[in-house]
Protein backbone atom coordinates (compact mmCIF):
# COMPACT_ATOMS: atom_id res chain seq x y z
CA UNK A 1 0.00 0.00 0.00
CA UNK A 2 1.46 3.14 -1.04
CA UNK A 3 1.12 5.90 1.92
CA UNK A 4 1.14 9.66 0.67
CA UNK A 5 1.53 12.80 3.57
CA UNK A 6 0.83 16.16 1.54
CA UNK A 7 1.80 19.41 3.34
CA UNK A 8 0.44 17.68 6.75
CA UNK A 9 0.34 20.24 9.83
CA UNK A 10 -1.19 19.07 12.89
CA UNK A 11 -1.53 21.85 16.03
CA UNK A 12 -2.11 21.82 19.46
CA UNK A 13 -3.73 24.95 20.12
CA UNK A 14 -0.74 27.94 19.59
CA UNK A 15 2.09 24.25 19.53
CA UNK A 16 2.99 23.09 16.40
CA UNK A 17 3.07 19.01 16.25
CA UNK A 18 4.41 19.29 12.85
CA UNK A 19 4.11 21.36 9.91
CA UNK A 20 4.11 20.99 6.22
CA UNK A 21 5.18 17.78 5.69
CA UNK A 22 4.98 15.88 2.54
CA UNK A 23 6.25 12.33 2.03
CA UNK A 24 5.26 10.10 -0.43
CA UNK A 25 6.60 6.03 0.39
CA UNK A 26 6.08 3.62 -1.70
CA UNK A 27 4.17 0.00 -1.72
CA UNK A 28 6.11 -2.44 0.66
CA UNK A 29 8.51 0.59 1.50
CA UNK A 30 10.73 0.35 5.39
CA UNK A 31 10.39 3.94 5.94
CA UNK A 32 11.56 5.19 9.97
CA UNK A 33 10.69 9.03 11.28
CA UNK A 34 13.81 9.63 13.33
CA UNK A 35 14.36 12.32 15.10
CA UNK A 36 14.63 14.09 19.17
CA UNK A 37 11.78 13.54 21.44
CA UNK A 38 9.58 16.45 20.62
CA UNK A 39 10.45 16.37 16.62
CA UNK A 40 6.81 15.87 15.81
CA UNK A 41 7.44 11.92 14.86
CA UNK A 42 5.09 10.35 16.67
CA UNK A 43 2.66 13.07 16.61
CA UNK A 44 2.49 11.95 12.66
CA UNK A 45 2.70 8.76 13.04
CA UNK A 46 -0.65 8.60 15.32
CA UNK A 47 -2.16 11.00 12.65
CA UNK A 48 -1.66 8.07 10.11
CA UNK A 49 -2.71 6.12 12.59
CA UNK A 50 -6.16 8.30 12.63
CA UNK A 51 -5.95 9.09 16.26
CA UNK A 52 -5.24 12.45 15.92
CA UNK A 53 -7.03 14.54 13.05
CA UNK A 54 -4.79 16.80 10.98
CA UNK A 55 -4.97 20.49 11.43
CA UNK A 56 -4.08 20.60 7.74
CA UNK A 57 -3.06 18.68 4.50
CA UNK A 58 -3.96 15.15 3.19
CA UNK A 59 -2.97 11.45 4.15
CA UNK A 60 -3.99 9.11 1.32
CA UNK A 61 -3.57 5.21 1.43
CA UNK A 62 -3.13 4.22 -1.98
CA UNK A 63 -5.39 6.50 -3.69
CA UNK A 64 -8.05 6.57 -0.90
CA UNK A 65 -7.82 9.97 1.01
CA UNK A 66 -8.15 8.84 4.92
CA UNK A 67 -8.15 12.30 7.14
CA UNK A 68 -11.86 11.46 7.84
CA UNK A 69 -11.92 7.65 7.83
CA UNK A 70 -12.02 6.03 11.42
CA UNK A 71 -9.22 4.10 12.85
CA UNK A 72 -10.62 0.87 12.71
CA UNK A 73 -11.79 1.49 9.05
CA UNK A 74 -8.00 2.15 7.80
CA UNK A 75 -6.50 -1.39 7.58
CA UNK A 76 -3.43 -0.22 9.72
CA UNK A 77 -1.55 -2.52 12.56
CA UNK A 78 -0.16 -0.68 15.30
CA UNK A 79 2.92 -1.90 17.49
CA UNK A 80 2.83 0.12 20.85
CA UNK A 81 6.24 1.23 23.05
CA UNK A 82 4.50 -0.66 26.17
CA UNK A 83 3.15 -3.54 24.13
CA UNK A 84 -0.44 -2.72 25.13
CA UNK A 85 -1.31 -6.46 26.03
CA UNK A 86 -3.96 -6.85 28.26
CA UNK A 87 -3.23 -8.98 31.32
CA UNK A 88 -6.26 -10.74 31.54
CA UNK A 89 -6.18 -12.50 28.25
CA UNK A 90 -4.11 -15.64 27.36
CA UNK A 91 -1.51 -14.95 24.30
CA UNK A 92 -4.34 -16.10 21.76
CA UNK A 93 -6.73 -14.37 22.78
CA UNK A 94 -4.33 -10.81 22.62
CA UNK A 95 -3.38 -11.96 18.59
CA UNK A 96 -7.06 -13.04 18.58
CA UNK A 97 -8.55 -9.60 19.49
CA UNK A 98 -8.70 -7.77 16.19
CA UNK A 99 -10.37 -10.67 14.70
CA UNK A 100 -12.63 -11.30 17.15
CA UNK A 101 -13.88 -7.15 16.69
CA UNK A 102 -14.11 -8.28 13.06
CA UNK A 103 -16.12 -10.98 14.29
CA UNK A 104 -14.55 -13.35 12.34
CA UNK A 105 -15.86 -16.93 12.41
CA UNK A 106 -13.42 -18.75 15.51
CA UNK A 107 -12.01 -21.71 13.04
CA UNK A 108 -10.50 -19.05 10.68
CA UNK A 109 -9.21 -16.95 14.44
CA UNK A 110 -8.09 -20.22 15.38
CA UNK A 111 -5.98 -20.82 12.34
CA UNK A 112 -4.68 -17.67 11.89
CA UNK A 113 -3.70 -16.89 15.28
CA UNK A 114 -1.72 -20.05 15.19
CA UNK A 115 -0.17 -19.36 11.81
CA UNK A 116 0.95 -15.67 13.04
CA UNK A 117 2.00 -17.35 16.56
CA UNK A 118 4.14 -19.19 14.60
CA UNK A 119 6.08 -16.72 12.08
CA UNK A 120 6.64 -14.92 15.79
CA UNK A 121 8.23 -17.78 17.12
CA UNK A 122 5.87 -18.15 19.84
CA UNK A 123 3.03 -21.02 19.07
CA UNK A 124 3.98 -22.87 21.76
CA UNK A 125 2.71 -19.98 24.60
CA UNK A 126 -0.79 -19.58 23.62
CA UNK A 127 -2.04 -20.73 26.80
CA UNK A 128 0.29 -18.65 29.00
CA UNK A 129 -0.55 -15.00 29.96
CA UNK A 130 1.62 -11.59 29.26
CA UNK A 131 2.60 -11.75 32.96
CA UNK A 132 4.09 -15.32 32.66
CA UNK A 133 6.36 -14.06 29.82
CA UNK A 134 9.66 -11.94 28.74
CA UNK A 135 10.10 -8.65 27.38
CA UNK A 136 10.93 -9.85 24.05
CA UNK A 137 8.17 -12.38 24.12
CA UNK A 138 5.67 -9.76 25.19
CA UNK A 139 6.61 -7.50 22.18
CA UNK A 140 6.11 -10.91 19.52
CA UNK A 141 2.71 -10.80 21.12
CA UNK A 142 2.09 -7.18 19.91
CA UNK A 143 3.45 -7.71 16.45
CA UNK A 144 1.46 -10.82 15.99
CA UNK A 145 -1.51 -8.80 17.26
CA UNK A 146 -0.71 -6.34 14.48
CA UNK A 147 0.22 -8.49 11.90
CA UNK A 148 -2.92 -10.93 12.57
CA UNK A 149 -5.58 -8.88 10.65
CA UNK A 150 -3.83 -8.41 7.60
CA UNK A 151 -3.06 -4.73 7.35
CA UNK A 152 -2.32 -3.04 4.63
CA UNK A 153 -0.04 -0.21 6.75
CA UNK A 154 2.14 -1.50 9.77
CA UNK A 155 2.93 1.21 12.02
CA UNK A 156 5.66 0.98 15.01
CA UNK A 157 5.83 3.36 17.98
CA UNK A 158 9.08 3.21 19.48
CA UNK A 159 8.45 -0.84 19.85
CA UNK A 160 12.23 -1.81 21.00
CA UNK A 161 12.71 0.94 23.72
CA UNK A 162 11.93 -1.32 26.30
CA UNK A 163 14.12 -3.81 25.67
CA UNK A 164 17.49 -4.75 26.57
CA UNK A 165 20.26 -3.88 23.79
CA UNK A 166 20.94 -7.49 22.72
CA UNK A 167 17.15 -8.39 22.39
CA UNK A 168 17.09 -5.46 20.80
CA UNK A 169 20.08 -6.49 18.27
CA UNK A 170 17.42 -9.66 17.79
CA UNK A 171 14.40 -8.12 17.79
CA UNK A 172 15.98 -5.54 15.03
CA UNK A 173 16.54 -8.37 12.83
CA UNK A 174 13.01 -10.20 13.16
CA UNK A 175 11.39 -7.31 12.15
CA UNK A 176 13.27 -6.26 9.36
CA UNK A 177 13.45 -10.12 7.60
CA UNK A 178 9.71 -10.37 8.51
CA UNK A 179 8.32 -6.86 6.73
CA UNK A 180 10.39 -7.87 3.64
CA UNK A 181 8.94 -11.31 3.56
CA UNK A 182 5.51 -10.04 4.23
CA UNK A 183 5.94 -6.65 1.93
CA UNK A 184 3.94 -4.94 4.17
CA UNK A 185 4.04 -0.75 4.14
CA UNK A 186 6.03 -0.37 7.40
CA UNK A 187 6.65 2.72 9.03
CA UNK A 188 8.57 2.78 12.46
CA UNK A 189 9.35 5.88 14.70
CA UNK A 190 12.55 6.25 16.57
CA UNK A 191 15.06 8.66 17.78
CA UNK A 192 17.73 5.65 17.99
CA UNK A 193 19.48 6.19 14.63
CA UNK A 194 21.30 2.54 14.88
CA UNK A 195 17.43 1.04 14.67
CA UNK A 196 17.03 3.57 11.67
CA UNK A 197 20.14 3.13 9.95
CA UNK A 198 19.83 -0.85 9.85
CA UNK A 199 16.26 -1.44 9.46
CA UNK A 200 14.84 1.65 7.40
CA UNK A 201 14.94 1.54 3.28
CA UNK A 202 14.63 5.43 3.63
CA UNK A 203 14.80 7.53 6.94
CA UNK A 204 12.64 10.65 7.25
CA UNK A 205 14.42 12.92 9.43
CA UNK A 206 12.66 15.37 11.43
CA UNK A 207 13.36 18.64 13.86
CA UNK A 208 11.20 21.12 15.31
CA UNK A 209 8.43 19.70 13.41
CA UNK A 210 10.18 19.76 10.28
CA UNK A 211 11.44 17.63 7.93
CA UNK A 212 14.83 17.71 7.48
CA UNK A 213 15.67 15.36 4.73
CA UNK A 214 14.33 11.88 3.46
CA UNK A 215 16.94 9.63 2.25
CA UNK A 216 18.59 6.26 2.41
CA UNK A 217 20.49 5.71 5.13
CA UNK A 218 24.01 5.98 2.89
CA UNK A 219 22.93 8.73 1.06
CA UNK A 220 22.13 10.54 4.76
CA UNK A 221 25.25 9.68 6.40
CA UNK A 222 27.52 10.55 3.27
CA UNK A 223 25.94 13.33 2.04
CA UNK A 224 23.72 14.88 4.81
CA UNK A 225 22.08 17.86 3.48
CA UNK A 226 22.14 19.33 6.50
CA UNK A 227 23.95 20.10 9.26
CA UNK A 228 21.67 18.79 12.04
CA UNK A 229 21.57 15.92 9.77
CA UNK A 230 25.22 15.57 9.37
CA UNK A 231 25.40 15.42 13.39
CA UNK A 232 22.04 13.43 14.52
CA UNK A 233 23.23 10.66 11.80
CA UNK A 234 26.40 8.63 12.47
CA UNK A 235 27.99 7.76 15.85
CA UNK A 236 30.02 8.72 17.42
CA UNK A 237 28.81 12.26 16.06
CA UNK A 238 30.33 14.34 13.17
CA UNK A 239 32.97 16.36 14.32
CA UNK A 240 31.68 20.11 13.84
CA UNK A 241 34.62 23.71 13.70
CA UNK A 242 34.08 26.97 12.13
CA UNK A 243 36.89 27.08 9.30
CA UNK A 244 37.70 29.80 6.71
CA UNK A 245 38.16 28.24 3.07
CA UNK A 246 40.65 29.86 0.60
CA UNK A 247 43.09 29.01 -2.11
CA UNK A 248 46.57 29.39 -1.99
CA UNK A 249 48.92 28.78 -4.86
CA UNK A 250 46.59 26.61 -6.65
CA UNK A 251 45.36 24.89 -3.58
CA UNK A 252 42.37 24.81 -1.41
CA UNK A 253 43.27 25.37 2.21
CA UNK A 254 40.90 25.31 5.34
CA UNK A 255 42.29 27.32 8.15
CA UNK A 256 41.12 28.32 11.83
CA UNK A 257 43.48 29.07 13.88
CA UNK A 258 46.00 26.94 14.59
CA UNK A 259 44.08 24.55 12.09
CA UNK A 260 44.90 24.79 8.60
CA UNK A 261 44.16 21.84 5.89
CA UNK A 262 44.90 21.52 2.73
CA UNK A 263 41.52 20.33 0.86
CA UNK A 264 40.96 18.64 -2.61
CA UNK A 265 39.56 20.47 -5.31
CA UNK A 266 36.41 18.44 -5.74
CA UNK A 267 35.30 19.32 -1.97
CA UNK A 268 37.12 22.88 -1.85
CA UNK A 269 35.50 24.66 -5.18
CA UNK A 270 32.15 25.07 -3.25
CA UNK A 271 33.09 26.32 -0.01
CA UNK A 272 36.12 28.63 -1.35
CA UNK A 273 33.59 30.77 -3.06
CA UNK A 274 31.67 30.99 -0.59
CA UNK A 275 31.84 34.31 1.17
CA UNK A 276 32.71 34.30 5.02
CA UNK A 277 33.45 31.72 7.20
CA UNK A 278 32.28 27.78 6.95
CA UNK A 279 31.21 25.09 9.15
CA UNK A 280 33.42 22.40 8.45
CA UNK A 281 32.35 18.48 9.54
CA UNK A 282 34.37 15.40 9.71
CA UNK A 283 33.18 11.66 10.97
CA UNK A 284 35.32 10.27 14.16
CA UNK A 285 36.08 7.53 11.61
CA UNK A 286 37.99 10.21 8.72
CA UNK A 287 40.85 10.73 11.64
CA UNK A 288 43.52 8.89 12.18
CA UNK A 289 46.52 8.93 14.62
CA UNK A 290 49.71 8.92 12.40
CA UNK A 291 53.01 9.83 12.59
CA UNK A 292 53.00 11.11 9.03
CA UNK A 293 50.14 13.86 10.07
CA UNK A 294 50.52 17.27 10.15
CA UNK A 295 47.83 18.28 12.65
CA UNK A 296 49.48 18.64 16.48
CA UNK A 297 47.26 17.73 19.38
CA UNK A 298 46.86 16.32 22.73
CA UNK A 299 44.78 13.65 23.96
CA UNK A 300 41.93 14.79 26.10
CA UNK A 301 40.44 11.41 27.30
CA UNK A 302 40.33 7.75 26.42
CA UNK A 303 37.21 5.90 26.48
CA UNK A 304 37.28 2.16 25.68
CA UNK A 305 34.35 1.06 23.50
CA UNK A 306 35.78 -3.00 23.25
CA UNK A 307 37.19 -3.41 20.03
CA UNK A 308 38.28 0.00 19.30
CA UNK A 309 38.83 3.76 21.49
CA UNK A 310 36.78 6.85 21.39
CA UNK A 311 39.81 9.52 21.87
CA UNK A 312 39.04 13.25 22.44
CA UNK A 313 41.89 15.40 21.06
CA UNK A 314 42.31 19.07 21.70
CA UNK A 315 43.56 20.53 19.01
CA UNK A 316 44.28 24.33 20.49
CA UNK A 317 40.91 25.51 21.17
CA UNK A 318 39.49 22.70 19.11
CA UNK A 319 37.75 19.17 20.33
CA UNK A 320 37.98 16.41 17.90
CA UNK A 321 36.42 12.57 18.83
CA UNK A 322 38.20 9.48 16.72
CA UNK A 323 38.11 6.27 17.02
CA UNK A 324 41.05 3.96 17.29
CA UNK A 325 42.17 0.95 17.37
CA UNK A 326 43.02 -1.11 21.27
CA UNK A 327 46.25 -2.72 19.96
CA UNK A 328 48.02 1.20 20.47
CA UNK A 329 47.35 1.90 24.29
CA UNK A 330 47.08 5.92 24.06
CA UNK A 331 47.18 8.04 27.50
CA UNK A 332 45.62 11.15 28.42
CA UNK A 333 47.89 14.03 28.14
CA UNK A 334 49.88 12.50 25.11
CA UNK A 335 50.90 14.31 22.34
CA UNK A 336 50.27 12.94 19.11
CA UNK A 337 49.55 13.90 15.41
CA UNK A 338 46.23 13.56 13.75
CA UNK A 339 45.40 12.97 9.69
CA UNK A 340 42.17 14.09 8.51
CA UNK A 341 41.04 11.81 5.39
CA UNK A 342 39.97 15.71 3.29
CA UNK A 343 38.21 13.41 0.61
CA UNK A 344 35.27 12.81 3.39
CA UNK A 345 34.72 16.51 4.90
CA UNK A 346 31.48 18.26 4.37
CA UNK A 347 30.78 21.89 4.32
CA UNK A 348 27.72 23.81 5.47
CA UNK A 349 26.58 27.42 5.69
CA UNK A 350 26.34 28.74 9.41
CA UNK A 351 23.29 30.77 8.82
CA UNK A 352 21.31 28.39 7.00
CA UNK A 353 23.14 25.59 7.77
CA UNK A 354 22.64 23.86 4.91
CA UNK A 355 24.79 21.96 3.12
CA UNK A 356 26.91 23.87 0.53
CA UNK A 357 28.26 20.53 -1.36
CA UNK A 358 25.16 19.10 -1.64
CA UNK A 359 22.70 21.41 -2.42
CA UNK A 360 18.94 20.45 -1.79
């Protein structure tokens, strides 16, 4: 089912849920809102969802326009943050539910309850209530719940949060292989960018109620059109300093301070031209420690991640995070020299702060 959000603004009283936002995501599309709590994510997910009416704009499914059509009447399945189980009920009768509302005859509840139980990996706890069962069983409930009636939309609230980070790695994975086996419209919110990155086909990234772009997850974290973007996507986060982009003797340099870098031409053209000073961003990953660098610093602080070292280098008035690798044991206070990989910087304007490489 193809789901289509034209200029959508929803407002509570004088606040502003969201505002003029227009997505269009295709049949059997992953798409994830991602964003800060308060971004207006969920506020449009529950407006697909019906539960909130928009204060403008239209939502269509397919080519069915839904602002005035009732929850219940929109074909959607709904995966909750708490699960929403009720305790009372055994595990069939929580997938059984929607069905049972449908009235559907109980041979055809029976055998698709049992089917769903299944896929979930949990056909063997029909009998047993939400109380008698895990976190990550609980949530299999709720998707089977969802998933039991057929929809035509899926829609996930925050459905991992609860979890602990390696059911989380597992449930991550379940979800994902399911949707594409099922081809099922999925749309998930989150403002965990690792769930985003790894599950989404395209992430819709919001602030303030805005969209901010809507993009694949390469295309975001390689050439963020932003510069909120460029830092909400990726972590540990871009590395952000105010440079000032010339060119010297045929050569692009990027100076601040005691900072200066010489840039390639494909990435210095744009921001040399530009008139007054840059923000200049570079991933943890795009610096190395190397003797044969050029940039002086000391080390801040060490954290140890497992397989590799977050460093924070002060570079004179300037904080830079890499990541490195355990086998070099580095110490706080230690001098060393750092090598920025200039083929992977991005540039963006401080007013606007839009990109100026990658021009929307």
């Amino acid at each position: 089912m193809k789901v289509t959000i034209d200029n959508l603004t929803k407002k509570f009283g004088d606040v502003v849920g969201v505002e003029d936002l227009t997505l269009h995501i295709d049949d059997g599309e992953f798409v994830a809102f991602l964003g800060p709590s308060g971004c207006g994510k969920t506020t449009t997910l529950l407006t697909l969802a019906g539960i909130y009416k928009p204060t403008a704009g239209v939502i269509s499914f397919g080519e069915r326009i839904v602002n005035q059509v009732q929850p219940k009447d929109r074909n959607i399945g709904m995966v909750f943050q708490s699960y929403a189980l009720y305790p009372h009920m055994t595990v069939f009768q929580n997938i059984a539910y929607p069905l049972k509302l449908k009235r559907v005859a109980k041979n055809i509840q029976h055998e698709r309850v049992q089917q769903v139980a299944n896929v979930m990996g949990i056909g063997n706890l029909l009998d047993r209530r939400p109380g008698q069962l895990s976190g990550g069983q609980q949530q299999r409930v709720a998707l089977g719940r969802a998933l039991v009636k057929e929809p035509d939309v899926l829609l996930f609230d925050e459905p991992l949060s609860n979890l602990d980070a390696r059911l989380r790695l597992t449930m991550r994975g379940e979800i994902k292989h399911l949707q594409k086996d099922l081809g099922i419209t999925s749309i998930y919110v989150t403002h965990d960018q690792v769930e985003a990155m790894t599950m989404a086909d395209r992430i819709a990234v919001m602030m303030g109620g805005h969209l901010q772009a809507f993009d694949s997850p390469d295309e975001l974290y390689s050439r963020p059109k932003t510069q909120f973007v460029a830092g909400f996507v990726g972590n540990p986060p871009m590395n952000f300093v105010s440079v000032d982009v010339s060119r010297s003797n045929g050569a692009f340099i990027a100076q601040a301070d005691s900072l200066r870098l010489e840039i390639g031409q494909e990435r210095g053209e744009a921001p040399a031209g530009y008139d007054g000073a840059v923000v200049m961003g570079i991933r943890p990953e795009d610096i190395q420690i190397s003797g044969a660098g050029d940039i002086a610093g000391e080390i801040f602080i060490v954290e140890p991640l497992g397989r590799e070292d977050l460093i924070d280098v002060r570079v004179g008035q300037h904080s830079f995070l890499l990541l490195a690798s355990t086998e070099t044991q580095y110490q706080t206070g230690e001098q060393v020299k750092l090598r920025f990989d200039m083929e992977k910087v991005q540039f963006f304007d401080p007013q606007t702060e839009k990109s100026i490489l990658w021009q929307q």
